[in-house]
N, C-alpha and C. Protein backbone atom coordinates (compact mmCIF):
# COMPACT_ATOMS: atom_id res chain seq x y z
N UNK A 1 0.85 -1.17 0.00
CA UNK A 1 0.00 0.00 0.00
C UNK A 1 0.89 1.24 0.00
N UNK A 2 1.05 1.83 -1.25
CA UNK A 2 1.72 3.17 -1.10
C UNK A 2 1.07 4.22 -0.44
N UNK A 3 1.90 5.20 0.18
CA UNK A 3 1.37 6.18 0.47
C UNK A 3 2.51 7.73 -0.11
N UNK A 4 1.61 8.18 -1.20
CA UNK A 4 2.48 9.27 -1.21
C UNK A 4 2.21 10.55 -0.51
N UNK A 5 3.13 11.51 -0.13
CA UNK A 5 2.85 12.84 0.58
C UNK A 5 3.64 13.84 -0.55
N UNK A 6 2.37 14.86 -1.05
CA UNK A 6 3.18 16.22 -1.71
C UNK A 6 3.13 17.22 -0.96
N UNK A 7 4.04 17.92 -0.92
CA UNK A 7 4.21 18.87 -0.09
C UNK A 7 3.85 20.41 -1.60
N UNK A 8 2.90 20.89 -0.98
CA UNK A 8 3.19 22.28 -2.13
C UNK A 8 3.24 23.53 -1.23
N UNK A 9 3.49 24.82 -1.40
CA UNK A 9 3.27 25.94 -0.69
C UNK A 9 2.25 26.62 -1.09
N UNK A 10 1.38 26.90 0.06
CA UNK A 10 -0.15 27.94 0.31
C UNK A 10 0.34 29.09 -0.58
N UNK A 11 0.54 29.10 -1.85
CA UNK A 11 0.67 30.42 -2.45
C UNK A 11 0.38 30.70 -3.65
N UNK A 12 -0.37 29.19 -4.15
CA UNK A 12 -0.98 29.02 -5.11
C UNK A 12 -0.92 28.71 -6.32
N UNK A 13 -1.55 28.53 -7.77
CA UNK A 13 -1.12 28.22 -8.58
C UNK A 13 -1.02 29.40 -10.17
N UNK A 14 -0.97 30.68 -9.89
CA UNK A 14 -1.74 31.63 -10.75
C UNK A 14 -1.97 32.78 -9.77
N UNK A 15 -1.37 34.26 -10.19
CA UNK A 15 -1.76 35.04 -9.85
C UNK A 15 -3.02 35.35 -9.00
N UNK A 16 -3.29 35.87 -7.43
CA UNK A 16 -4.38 36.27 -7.20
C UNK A 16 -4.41 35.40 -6.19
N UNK A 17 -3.98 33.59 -6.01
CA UNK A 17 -4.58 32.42 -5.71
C UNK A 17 -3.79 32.52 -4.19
N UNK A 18 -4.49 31.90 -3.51
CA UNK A 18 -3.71 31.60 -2.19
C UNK A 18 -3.23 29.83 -1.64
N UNK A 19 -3.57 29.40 -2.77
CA UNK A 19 -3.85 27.77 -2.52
C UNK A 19 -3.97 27.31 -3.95
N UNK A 20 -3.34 26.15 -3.90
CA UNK A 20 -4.11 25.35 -5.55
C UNK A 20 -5.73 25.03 -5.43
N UNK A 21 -6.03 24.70 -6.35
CA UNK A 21 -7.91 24.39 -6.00
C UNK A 21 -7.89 23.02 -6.55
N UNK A 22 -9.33 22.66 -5.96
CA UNK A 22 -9.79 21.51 -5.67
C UNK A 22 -9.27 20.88 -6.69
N UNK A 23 -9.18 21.08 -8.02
CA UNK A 23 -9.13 20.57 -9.06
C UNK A 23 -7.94 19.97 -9.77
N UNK A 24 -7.02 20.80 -8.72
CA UNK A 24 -5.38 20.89 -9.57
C UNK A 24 -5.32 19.60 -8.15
N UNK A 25 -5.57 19.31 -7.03
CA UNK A 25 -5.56 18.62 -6.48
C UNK A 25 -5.98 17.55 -6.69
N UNK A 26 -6.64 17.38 -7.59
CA UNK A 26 -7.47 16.12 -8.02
C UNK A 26 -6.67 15.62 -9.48
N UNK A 27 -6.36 16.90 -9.71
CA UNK A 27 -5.28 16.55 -11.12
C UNK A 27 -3.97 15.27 -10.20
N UNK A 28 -3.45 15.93 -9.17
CA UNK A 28 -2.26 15.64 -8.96
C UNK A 28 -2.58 13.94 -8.08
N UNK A 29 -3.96 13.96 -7.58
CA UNK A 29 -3.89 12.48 -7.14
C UNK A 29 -3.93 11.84 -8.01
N UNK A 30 -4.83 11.89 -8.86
CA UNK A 30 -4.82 10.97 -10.25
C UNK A 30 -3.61 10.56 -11.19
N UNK A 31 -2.74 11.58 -11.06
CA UNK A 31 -1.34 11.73 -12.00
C UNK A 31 -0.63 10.74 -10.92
N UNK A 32 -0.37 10.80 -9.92
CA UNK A 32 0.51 10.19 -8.96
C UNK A 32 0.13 8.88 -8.76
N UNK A 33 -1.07 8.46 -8.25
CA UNK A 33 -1.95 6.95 -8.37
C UNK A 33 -1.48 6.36 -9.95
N UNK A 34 -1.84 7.16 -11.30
CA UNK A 34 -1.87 6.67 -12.50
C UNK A 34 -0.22 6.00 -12.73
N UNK A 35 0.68 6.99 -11.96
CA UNK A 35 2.04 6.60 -12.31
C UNK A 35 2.53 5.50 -11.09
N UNK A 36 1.93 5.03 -10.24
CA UNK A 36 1.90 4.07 -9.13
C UNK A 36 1.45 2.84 -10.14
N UNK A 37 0.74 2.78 -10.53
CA UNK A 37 0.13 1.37 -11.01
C UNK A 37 0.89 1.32 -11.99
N UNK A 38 1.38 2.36 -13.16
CA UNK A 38 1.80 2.34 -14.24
C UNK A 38 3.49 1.48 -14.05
N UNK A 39 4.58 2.33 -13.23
CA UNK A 39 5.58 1.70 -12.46
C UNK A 39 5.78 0.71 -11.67
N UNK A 40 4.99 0.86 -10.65
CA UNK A 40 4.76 -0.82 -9.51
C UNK A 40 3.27 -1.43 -9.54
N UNK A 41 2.52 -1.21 -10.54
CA UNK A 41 1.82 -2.12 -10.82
C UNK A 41 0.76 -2.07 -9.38
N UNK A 42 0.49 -0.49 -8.39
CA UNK A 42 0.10 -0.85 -7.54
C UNK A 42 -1.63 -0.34 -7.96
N UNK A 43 -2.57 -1.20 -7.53
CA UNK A 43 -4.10 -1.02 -8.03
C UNK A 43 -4.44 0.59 -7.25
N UNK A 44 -5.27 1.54 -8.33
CA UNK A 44 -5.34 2.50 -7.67
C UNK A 44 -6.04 2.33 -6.33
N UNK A 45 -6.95 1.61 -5.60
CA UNK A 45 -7.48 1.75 -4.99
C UNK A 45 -6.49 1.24 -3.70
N UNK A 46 -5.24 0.72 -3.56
CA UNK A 46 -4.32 0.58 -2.54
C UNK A 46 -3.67 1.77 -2.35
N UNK A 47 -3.55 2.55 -3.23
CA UNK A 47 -2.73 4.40 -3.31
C UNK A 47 -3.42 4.84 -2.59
N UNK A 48 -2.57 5.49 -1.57
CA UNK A 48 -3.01 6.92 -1.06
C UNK A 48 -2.48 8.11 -1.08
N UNK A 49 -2.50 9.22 -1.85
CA UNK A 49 -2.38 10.52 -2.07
C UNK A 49 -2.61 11.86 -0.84
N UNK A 50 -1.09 12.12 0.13
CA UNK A 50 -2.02 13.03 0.72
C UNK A 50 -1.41 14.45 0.66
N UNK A 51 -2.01 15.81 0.30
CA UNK A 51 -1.48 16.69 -0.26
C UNK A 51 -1.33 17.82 0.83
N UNK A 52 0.13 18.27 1.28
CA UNK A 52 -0.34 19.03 2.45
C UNK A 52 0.44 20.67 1.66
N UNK A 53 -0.26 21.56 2.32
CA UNK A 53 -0.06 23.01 1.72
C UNK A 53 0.65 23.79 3.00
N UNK A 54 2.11 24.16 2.34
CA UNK A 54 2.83 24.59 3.80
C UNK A 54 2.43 26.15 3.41
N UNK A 55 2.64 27.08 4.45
CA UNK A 55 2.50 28.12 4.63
C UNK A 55 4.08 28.54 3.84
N UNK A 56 4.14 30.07 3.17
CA UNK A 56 5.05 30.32 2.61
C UNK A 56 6.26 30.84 3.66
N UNK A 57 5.88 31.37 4.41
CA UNK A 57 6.57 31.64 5.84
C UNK A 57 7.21 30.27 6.77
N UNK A 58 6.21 29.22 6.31
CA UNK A 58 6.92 27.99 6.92
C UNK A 58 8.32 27.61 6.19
N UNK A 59 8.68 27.77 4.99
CA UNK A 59 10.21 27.34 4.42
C UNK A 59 11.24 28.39 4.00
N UNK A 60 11.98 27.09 3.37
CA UNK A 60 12.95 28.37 3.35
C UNK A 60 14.01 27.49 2.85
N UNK A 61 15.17 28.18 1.51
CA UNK A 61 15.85 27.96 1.04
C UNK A 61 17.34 28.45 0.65
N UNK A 62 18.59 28.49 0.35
CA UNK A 62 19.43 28.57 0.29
C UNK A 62 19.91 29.92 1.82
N UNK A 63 19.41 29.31 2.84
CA UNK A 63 20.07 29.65 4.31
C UNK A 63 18.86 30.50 4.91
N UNK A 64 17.92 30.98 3.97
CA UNK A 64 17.25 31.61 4.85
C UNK A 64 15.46 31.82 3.98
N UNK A 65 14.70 32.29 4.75
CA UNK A 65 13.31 31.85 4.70
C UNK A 65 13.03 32.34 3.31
N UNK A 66 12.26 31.63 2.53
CA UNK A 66 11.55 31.77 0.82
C UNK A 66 11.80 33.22 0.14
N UNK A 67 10.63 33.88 1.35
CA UNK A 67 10.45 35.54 0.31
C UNK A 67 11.71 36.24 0.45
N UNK A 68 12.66 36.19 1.54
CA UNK A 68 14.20 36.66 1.58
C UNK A 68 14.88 35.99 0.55
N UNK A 69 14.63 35.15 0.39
CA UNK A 69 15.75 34.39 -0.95
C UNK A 69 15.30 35.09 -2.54
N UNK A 70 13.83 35.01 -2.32
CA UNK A 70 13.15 35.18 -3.65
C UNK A 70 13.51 37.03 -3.82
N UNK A 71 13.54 37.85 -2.65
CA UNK A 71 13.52 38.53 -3.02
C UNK A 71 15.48 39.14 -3.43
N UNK A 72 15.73 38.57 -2.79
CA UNK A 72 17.83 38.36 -2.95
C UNK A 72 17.51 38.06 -4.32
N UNK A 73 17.51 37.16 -4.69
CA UNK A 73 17.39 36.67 -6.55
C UNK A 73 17.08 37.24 -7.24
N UNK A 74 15.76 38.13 -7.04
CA UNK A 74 15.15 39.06 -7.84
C UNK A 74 15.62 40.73 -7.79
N UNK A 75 16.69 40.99 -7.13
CA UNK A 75 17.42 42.05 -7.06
C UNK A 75 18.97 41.66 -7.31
N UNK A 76 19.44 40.73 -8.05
CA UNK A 76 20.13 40.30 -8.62
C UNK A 76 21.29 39.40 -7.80
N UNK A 77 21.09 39.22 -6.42
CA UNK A 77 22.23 38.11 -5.65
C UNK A 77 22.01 37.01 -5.41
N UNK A 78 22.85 36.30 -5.63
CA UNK A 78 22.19 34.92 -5.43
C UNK A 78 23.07 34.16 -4.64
């Protein structure tokens, strides 16, 4: 019984958005289950898909938290 976990960040998928929607979520269980059975042959109905949405303030990359990095990069240091 697989269990996969995606991790995405609460910040959406498209201008405006604060979250992916129902739909892009439903995209991504189906894509992940489809490639489970497709690779290990596992029946979708043993997959479990669970999608958790971190806050953008929760991470953080090359030493220090997201929007500090993003905004370092986007003023040209990296």
């Amino acid at each position: 019984m697989p269990i996969v976990t995606i991790q995405v960040t609460r910040e959406g998928s498209a201008p405006g958005r604060d979250a992916i929607t129902a739909e892009e979520k439903a995209r991504l269980i189906a894509g992940v289950s489809a490639l489970l059975l497709d690779v290990l042959h596992k029946p979708l109905e043993s997959t479990f898909v669970v999608i958790e949405e971190v806050a953008t303030e929760n991470w953080g990359w090359g030493g220090m938290p997201a929007l500090e990095y993003r905004r370092k990069r986007a003023a040209g240091g990296t």
